[in-house]
Protein backbone atom coordinates (compact mmCIF):
# COMPACT_ATOMS: atom_id res chain seq x y z
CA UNK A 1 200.52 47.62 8.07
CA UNK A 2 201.86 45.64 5.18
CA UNK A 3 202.86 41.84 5.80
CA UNK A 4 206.37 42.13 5.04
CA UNK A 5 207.87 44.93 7.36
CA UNK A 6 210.76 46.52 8.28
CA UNK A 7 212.06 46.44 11.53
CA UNK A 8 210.67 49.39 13.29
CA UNK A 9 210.08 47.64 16.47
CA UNK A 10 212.30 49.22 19.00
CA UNK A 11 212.60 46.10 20.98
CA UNK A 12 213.31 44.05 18.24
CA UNK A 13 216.47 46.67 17.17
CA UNK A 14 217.87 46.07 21.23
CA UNK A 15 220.42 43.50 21.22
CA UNK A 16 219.49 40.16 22.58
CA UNK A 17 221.25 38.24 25.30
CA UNK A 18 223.17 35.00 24.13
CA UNK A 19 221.19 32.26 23.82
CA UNK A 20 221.08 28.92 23.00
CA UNK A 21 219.81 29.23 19.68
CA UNK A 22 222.69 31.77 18.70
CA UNK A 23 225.36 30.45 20.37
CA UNK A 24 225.04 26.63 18.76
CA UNK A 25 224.36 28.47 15.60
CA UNK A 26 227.31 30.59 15.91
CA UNK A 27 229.30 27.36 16.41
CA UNK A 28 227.90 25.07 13.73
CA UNK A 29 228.39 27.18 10.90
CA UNK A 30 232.07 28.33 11.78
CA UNK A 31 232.43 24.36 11.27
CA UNK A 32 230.44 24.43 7.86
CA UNK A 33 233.73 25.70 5.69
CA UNK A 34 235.89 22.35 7.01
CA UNK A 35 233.59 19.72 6.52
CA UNK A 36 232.55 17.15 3.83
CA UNK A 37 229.90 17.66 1.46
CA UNK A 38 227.32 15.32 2.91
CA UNK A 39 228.15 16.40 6.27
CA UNK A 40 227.84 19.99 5.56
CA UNK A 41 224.24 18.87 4.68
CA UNK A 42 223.07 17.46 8.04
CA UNK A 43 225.10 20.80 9.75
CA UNK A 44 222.55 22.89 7.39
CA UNK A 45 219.65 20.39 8.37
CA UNK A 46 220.44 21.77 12.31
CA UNK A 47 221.27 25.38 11.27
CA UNK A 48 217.72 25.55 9.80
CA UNK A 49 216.17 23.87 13.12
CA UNK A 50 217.89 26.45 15.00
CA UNK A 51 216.61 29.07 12.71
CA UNK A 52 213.12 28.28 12.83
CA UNK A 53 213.40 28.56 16.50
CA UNK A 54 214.78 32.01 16.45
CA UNK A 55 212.69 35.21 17.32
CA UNK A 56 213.08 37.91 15.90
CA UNK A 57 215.89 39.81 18.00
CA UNK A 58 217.69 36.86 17.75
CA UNK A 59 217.24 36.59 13.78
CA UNK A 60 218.45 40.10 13.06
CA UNK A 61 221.78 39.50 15.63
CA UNK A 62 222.66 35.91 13.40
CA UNK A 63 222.07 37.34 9.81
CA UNK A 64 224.03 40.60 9.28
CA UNK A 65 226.30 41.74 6.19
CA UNK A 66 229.26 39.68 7.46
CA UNK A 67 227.42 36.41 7.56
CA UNK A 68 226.47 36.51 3.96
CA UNK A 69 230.29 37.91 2.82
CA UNK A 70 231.04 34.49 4.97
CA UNK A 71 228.80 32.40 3.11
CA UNK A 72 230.32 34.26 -0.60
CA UNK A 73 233.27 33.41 1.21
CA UNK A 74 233.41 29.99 1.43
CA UNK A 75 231.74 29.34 -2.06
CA UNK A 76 234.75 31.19 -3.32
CA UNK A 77 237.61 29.20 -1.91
CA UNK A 78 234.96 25.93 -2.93
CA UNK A 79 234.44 25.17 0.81
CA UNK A 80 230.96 25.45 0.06
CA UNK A 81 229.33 24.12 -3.37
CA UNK A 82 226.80 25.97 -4.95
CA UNK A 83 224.33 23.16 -4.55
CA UNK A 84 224.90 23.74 -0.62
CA UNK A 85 224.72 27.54 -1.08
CA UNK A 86 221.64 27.52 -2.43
CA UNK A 87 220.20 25.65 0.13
CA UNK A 88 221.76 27.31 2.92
CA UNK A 89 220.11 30.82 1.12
CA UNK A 90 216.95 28.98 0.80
CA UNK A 91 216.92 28.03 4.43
CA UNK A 92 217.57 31.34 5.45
CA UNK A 93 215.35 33.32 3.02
CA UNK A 94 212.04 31.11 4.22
CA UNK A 95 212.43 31.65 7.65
CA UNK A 96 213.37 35.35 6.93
CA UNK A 97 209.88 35.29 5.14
CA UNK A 98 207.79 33.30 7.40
CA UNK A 99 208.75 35.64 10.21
CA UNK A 100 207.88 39.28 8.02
CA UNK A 101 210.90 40.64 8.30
CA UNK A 102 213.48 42.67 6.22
CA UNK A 103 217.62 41.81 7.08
CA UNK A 104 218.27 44.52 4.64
CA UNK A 105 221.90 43.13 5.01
CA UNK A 106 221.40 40.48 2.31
CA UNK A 107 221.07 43.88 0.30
CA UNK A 108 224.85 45.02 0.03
CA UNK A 109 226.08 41.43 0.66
CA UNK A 110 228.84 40.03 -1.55
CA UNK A 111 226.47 36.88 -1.46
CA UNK A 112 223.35 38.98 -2.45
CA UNK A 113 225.69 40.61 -5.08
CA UNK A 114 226.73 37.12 -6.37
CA UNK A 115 223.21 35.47 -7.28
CA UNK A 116 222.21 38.89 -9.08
CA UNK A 117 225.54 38.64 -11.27
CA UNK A 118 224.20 34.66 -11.75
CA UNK A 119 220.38 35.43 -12.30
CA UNK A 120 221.46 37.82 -15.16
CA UNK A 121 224.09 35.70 -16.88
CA UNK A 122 222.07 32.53 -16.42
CA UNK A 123 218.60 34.21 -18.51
CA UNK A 124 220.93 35.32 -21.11
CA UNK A 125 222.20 31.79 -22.33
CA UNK A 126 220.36 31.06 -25.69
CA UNK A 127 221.62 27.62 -25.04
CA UNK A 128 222.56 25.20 -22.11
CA UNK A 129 219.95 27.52 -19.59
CA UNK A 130 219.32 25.48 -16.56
CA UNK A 131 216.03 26.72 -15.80
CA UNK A 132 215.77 24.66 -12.44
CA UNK A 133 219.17 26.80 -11.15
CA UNK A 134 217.95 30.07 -12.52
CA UNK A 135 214.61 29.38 -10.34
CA UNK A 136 216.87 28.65 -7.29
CA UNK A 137 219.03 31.99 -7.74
CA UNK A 138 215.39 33.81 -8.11
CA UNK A 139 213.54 32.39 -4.57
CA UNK A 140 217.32 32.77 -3.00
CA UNK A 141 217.23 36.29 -3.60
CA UNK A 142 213.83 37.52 -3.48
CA UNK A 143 213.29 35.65 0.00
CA UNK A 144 215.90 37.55 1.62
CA UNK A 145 215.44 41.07 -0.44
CA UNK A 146 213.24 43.66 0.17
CA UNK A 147 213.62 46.87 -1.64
CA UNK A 148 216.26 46.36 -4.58
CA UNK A 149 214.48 44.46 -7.38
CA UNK A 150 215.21 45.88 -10.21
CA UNK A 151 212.83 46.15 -13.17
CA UNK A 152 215.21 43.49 -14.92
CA UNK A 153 215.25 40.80 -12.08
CA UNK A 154 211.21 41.63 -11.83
CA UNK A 155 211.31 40.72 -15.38
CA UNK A 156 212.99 37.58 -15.56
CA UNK A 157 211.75 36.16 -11.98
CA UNK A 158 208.11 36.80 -11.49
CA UNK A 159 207.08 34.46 -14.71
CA UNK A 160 209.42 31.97 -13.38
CA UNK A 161 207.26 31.97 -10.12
CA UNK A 162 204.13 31.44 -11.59
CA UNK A 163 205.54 29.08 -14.20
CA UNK A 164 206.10 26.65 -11.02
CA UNK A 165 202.86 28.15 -8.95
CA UNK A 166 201.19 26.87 -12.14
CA UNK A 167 202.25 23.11 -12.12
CA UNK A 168 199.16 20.65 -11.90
CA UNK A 169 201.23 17.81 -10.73
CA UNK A 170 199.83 16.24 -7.56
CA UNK A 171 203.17 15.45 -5.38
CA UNK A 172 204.97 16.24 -2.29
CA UNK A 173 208.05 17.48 -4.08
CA UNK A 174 206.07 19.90 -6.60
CA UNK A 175 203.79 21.17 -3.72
CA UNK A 176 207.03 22.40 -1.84
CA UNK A 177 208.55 23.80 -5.18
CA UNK A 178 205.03 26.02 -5.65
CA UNK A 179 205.37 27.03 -2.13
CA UNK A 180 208.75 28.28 -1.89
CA UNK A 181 208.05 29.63 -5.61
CA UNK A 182 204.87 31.49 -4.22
CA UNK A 183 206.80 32.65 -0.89
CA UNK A 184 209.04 34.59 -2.76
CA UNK A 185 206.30 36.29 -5.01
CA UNK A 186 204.73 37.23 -2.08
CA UNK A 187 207.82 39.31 -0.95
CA UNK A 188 207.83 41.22 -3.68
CA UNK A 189 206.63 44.43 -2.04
CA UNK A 190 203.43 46.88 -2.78
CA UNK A 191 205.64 50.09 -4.03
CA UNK A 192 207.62 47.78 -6.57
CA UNK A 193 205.42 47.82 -9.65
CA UNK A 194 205.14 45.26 -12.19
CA UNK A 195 203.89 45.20 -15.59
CA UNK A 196 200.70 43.52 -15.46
CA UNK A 197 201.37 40.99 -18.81
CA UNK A 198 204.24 39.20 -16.33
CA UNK A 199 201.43 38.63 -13.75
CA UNK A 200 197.85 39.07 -14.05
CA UNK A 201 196.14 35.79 -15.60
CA UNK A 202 198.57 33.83 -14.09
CA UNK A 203 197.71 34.92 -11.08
CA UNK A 204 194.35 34.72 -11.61
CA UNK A 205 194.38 31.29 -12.44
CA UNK A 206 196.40 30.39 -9.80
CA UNK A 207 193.74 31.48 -7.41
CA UNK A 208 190.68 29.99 -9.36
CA UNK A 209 192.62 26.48 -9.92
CA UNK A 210 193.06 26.50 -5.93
CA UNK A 211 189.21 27.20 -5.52
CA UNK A 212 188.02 24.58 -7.63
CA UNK A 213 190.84 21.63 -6.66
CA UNK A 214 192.38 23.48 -3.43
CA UNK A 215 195.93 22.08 -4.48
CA UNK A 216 197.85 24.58 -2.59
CA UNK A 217 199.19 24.89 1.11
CA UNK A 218 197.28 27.67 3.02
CA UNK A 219 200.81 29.20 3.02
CA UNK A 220 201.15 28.84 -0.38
CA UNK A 221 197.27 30.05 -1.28
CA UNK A 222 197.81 33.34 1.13
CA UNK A 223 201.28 33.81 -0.27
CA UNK A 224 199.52 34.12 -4.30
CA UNK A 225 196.71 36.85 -2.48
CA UNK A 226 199.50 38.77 -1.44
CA UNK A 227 201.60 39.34 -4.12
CA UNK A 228 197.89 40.24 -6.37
CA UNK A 229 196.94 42.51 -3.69
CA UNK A 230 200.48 44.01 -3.49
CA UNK A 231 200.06 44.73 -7.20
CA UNK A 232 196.62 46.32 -6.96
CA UNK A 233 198.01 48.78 -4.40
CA UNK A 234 201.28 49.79 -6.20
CA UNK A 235 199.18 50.02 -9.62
CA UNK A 236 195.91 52.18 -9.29
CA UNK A 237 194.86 51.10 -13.63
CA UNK A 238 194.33 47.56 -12.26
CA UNK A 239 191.01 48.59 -10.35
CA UNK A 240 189.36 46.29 -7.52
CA UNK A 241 187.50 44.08 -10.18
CA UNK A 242 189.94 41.36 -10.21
CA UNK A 243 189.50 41.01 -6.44
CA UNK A 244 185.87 40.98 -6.39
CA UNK A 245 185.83 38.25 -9.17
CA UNK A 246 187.74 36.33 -6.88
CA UNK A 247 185.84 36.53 -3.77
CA UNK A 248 188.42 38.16 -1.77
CA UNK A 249 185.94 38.74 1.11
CA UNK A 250 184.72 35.23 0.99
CA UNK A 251 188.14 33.35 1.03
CA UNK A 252 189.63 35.53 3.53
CA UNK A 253 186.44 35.03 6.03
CA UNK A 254 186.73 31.09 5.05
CA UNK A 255 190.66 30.70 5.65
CA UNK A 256 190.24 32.78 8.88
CA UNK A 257 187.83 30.44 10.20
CA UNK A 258 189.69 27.25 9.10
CA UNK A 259 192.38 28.74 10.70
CA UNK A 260 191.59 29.65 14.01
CA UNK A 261 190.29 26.18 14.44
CA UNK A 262 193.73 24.53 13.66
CA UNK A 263 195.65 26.84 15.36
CA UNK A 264 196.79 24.90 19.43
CA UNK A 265 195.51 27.76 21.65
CA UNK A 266 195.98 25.66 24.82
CA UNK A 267 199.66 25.38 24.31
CA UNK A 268 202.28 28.02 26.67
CA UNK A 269 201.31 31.20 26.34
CA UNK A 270 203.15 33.56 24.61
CA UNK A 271 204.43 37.21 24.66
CA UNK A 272 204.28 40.21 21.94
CA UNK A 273 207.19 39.48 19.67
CA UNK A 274 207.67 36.16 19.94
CA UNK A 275 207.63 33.55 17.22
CA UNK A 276 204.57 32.47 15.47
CA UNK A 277 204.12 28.60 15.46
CA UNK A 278 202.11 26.04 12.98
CA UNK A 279 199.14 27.22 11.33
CA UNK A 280 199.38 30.53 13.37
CA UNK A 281 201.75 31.71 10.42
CA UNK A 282 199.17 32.07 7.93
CA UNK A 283 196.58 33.29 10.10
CA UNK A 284 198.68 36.00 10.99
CA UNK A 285 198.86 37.15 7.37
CA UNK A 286 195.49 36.65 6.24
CA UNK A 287 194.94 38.89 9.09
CA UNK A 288 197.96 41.55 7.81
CA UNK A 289 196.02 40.92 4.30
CA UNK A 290 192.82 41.84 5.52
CA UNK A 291 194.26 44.78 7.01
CA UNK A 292 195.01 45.96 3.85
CA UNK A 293 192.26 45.06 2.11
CA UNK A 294 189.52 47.14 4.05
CA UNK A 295 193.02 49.86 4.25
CA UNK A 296 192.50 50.51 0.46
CA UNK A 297 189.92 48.50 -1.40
CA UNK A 298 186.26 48.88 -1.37
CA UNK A 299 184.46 46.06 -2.70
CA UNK A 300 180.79 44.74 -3.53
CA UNK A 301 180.90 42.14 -1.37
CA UNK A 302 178.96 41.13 2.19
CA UNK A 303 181.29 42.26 5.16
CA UNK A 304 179.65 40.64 8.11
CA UNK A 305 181.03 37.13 7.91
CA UNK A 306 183.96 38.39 7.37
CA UNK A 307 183.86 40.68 10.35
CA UNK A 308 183.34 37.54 12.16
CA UNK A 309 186.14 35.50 11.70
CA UNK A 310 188.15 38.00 13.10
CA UNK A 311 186.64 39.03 16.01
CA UNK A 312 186.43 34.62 16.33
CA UNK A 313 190.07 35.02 15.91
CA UNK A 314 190.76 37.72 18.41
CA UNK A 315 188.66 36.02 20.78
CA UNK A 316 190.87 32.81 20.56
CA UNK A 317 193.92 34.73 20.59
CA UNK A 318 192.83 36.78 23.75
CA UNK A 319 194.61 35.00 26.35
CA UNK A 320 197.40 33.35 23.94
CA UNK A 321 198.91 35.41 21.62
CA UNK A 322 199.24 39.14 21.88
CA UNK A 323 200.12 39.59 18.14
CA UNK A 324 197.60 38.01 16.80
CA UNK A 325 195.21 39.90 19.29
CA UNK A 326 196.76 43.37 18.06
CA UNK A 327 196.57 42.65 14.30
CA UNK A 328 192.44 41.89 14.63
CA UNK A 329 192.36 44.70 16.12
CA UNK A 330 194.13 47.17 14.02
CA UNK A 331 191.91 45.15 10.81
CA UNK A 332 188.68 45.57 12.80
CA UNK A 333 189.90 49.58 13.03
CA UNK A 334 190.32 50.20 9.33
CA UNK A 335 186.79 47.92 8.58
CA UNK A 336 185.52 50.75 10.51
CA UNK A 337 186.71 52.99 8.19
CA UNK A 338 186.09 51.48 4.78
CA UNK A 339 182.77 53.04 3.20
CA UNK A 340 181.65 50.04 1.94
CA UNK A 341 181.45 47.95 5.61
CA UNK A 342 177.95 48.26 7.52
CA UNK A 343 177.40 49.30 11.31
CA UNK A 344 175.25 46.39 11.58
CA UNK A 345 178.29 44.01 10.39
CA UNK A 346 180.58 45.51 12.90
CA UNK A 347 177.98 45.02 15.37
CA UNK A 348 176.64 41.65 14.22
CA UNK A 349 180.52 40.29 13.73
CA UNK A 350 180.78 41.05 17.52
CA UNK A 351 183.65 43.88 16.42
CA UNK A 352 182.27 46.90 18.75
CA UNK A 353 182.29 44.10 21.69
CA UNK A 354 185.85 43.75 21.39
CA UNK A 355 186.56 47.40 20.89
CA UNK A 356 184.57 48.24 23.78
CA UNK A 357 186.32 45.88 26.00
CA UNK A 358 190.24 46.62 24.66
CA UNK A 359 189.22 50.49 26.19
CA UNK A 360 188.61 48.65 29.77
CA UNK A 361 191.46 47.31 29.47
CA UNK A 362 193.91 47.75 32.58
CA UNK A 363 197.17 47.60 30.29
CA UNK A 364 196.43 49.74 27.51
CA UNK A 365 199.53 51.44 26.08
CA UNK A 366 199.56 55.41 25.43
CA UNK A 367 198.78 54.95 21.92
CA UNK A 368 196.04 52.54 22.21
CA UNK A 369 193.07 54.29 23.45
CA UNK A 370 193.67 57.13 20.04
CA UNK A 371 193.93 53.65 17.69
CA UNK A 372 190.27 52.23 19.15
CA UNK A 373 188.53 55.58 19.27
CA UNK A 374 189.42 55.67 15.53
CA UNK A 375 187.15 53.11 15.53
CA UNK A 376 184.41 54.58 16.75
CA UNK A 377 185.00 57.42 14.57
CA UNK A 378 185.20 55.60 11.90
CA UNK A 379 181.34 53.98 12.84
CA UNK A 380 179.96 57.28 13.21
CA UNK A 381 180.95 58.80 10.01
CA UNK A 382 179.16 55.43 8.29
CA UNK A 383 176.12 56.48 9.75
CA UNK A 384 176.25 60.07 9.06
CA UNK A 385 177.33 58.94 5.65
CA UNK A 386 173.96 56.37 5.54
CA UNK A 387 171.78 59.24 6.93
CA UNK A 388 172.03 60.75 3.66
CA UNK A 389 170.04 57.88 1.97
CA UNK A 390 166.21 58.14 3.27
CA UNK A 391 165.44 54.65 1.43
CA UNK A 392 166.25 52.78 4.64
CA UNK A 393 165.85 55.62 7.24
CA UNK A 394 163.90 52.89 9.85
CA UNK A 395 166.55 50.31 9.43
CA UNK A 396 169.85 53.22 9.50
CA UNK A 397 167.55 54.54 13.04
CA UNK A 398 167.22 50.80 14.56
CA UNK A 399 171.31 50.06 13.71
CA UNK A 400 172.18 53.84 15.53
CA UNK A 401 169.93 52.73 18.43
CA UNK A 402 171.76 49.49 19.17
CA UNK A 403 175.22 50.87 18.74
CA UNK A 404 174.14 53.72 21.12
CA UNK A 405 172.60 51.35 24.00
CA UNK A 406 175.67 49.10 23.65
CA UNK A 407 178.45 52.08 24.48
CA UNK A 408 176.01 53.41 26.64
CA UNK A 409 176.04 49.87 28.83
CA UNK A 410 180.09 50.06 28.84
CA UNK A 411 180.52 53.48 29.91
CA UNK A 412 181.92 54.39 26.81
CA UNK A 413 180.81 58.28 27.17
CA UNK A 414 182.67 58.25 30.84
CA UNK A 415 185.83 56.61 29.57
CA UNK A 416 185.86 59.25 26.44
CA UNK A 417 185.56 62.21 28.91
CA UNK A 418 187.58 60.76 31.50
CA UNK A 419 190.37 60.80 28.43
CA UNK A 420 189.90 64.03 27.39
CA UNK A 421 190.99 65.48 31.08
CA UNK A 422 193.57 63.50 31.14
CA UNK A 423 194.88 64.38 27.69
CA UNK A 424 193.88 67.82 26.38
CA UNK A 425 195.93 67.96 24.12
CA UNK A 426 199.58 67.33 21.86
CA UNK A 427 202.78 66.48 23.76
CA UNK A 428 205.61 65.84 22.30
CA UNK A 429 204.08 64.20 19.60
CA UNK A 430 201.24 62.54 21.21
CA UNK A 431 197.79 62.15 19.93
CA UNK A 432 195.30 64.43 20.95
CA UNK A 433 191.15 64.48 21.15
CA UNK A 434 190.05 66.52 18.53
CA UNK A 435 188.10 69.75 19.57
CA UNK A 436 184.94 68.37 17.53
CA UNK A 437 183.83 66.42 20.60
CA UNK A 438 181.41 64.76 18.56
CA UNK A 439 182.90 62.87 16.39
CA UNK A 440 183.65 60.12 19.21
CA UNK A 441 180.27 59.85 19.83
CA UNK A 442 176.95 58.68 18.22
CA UNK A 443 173.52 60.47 18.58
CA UNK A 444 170.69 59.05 18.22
C-alpha cells in the first residue's frame, strides 16, 4: 500500500448524495469569475474551508476535468489573476495531498496543461527568472499530479523543493513554504525515478538538520521520509544504507508514539472512509510508510519498539477510527514477513494480541481472515528460518513455546479448521487455504 493511491475504493468511485459541502462549493465558485480581486480572496478563503471538510466521495465529485478547464477559463478572459490561480491550485493540490488521493483529472486539464507550458518557459529565462513563481507553478502541479512527471519537470522541480526544504530561517512564513515545498516532493511517486545527484544529500540533510534542531512540522518531516523512501524503492543501486544511517526504525517508532498521544480519540467516532482530522494525518502516513518499509527494506536495526507503537496505535484507534485500525494492521502483517523482524518483537510489541483478536472478530470481511493468517504465516516461516541457526537453539525453543501457548489460549487451531470447512477452496477469485496445512500453524 503506497501513501499516495489511486482510487480503487469502490465506495469512494459511487456517487455521493448532495451535500452541504458540495452544494455551497458549487455555488461560491460559479461567483469567483464576477467578483473583485480582494473579494475573490475571502471566496477562496471559504472554498478551501469547504474543501478541507470534504471526504473523499465528495472530493472526487467537486474536482473533475471541467473544473480545472473552468479555472484555465477564467484566467484566460483575466477573471481570475494568476496570483489568485495559484492559490486556488495550491488550495486544491494540499487537500488533494493530505487526503492520498489521485484526481487524475488535473492530468488532461487545460489548467494542468497551462502551468507545464509556464514551468518550462519560466526555467528557460537566462534573465528576469522569478524563482518564487517558478516554485509556485512546481507545488501547483505536482500536488495535484500523479503519474505524468516528466523527466524534464523532475529535473527542474525536485532541486527547487529542497532548495526551500533547506532554508534555516526560523519563521512562520518559511515553515509553511518548506511544508508545502516538502508536500509536493512527497507526491512524487515510487515508479517515477530520479537521478540521485537532484536528491540524495539534500535529502539527507534535510532529515539530519530536523534530528538535531527538529525545525520541521511532523507533516513536513514525514513528507521528506517519503519522497527518500519512494526513491529507494523505484531505484534498487541506492541500497538500504541511507535509511539505516538515518534511523528509519527509530524515528518512525518515535513519531508514532508522539503521535498517538496528540491525536483526540474521545472525539465522534468515525467510519472507514471518512476524513482524517489534526495530527491523525501524519499518523496515518507514518503508518502507510512503515508499511512499506518492512514491505521492501530489511534493515539492521531493533524492531520491537517499533512494533510497539503500532500495536499502541491500533489500540487507540480500536474504537475510533477504522482506517487507522486497518493500516496497523496490514503494517503489523508485512513486519511478519520481513526476515529481519523477531518473533519475540511481534510478541513483545503486543502484535500477535491484536492479530489474534481481529480473527474473533464478529465483523470480519471475506478477505480479512486470508490477510491475518498471512500473518501467522509469515511468524512461522521466521522460526523455521531461525531453526537453522543452533547458536540460540534455547532462546528460538522458549520464543516458539510462548507463541504456541498464546494461539493455543485463543482457539486459534479451532478458528483455522473451522475456516478451512467453510472455505476449501477458490471461488471466483477468492482466497483459498493452502493444502500445506502447516504452514498456519506453529509446532513446537
Amino acid at each position: 500500500m503506497m501513501i499516495t493511491m489511486k482510487l480503487s475504493d469502490k465506495a469512494i468511485f459511487e456517487e455521493p448524495q448532495k451535500s452541504y459541502n458540495t452544494e455551497k462549493f458549487t455555488e461560491l465558485f460559479s461567483e469567483l469569475g464576477n467578483c473583485k480581486e480582494e473579494v475573490q480572496k475571502q471566496k477562496m478563503e471559504e472554498l478551501y474551508g469547504l474543501m478541507d471538510k470534504m471526504d473523499r466521495k465528495e472530493f472526487r465529485y467537486i474536482f473533475k476535468t471541467k473544473l480545472f478547464n473552468e479555472i484555465h477559463a477564467m484566467l484566460k478572459a483575466n477573471k481570475l489573476s494568476l496570483e489568485n490561480t495559484i492559490v486556488l491550485s495550491k488550495f486544491i493540490g494540499f487537500c488533494n495531498s493530505l487526503q492520498g488521493l489521485c484526481i487524475e483529472s488535473f492530468e488532461g486539464s487545460l489548467l494542468g496543461k497551462k502551468f507545464e507550458k509556464m514551468i518550462i518557459e519560466e526555467n528557460k529565462k537566462k534573465e528576469g527568472k522569478n524563482e518564487k513563481l517558478l516554485i509556485e507553478l512546481c507545488e501547483c502541479y505536482f500536488l495535484s499530479q500523479y503519474s505524468f512527471m516528466s523527466k524534464k519537470l523532475l529535473s527542474i522541480c525536485v532541486p527547487l523543493f529542497l532548495k526551500v526544504a533547506l532554508n534555516k530561517e526560523e519563521n512562520e512564513e518559511t515553515q509553511n513554504e518548506i511544508e508545502t515545498a516538502l508536500l509536493a516532493l512527497s507526491c512524487i511517486p515510487f515508479m517515477k525515478t530520479v537521478p540521485k545527484k537532484l536528491y540524495l544529500k539534500e535529502t539527507k540533510d534535510v532529515i539530519k538538520h530536523h534530528q538535531d534542531h527538529h525545525n520541521l512540522s511532523r507533516l513536513a518531516y514525514q513528507s521528506v521520509w517519503l519522497f527518500l523512501m519512494n526513491r529507494l524503492q523505484s531505484d534498487k543501486s541506492l541500497g538500504t544504507a541511507d535509511l539505516d544511517d538515518l534511523h528509519f526504525v527509530r524515528e518512525a517508532a518515535g513519531e508514532l508514539e508522539e503521535l498517538t498521544k496528540c491525536v483526540d480519540w474521545k472525539r465522534e467516532k468515525r467510519g472507514k472512509g471518512e476524513k482524517e482530522r489534526g495530527e491523525e494525518i501524519p499518523l496515518m502516513r507514518w503508518l502507510s510508510a512503515t508499511y512499506n518499509y518492512l514491505s521492501f527494506f530489511e534493515l539492521s536495526e531493533e524492531h520491537d519498539r517499533l512494533i510497539g507503537s503500532i500495536a499502541s496505535a491500533y489500540r487507540a484507534a480500536k474504537n475510533n477510527c477504522q482506517d487507522i485500525c486497518s493500516q496497523c494492521v496490514e503494517t503489523l502483517i508485512s513486519a511478519a514477513k520481513n526476515r529481519t523482524v523477531d518473533v519475540a518483537d511481534l510478541l513483545k510489541g503486543g502484535a500477535v494480541n491484536i492479530i489474534l483478536g481481529e480473527l474473533h472478530r464478529p465483523t470480519l470481511k471475506d478477505e480479512e481472515p486470508w490477510n491475518c493468517l498471512d500473518f501467522f504465516k509469515g511468524a512461522f516461516g521466521l522460526l523455521k528460518r531461525n531453526a537453522n541457526d543452533e547458536t540460540d537453539a534455547a532462546k528460538m525453543k522458549k520464543v516458539k513455546r510462548k507463541l504456541f501457548e498464546k494461539m493455543e489460549e485463543d482457539g486459534y487451531e479451532e478458528w483455522v479448521v473451522g475456516l478451512r470447512y467453510c472455505f476449501p477452496y477458490r471461488i471466483f477469485g477468492c482466497p483459498f487455504l493452502f493444502q500445506n496445512f502447516d504452514d498456519y500453524f506453529v509446532f513446537c
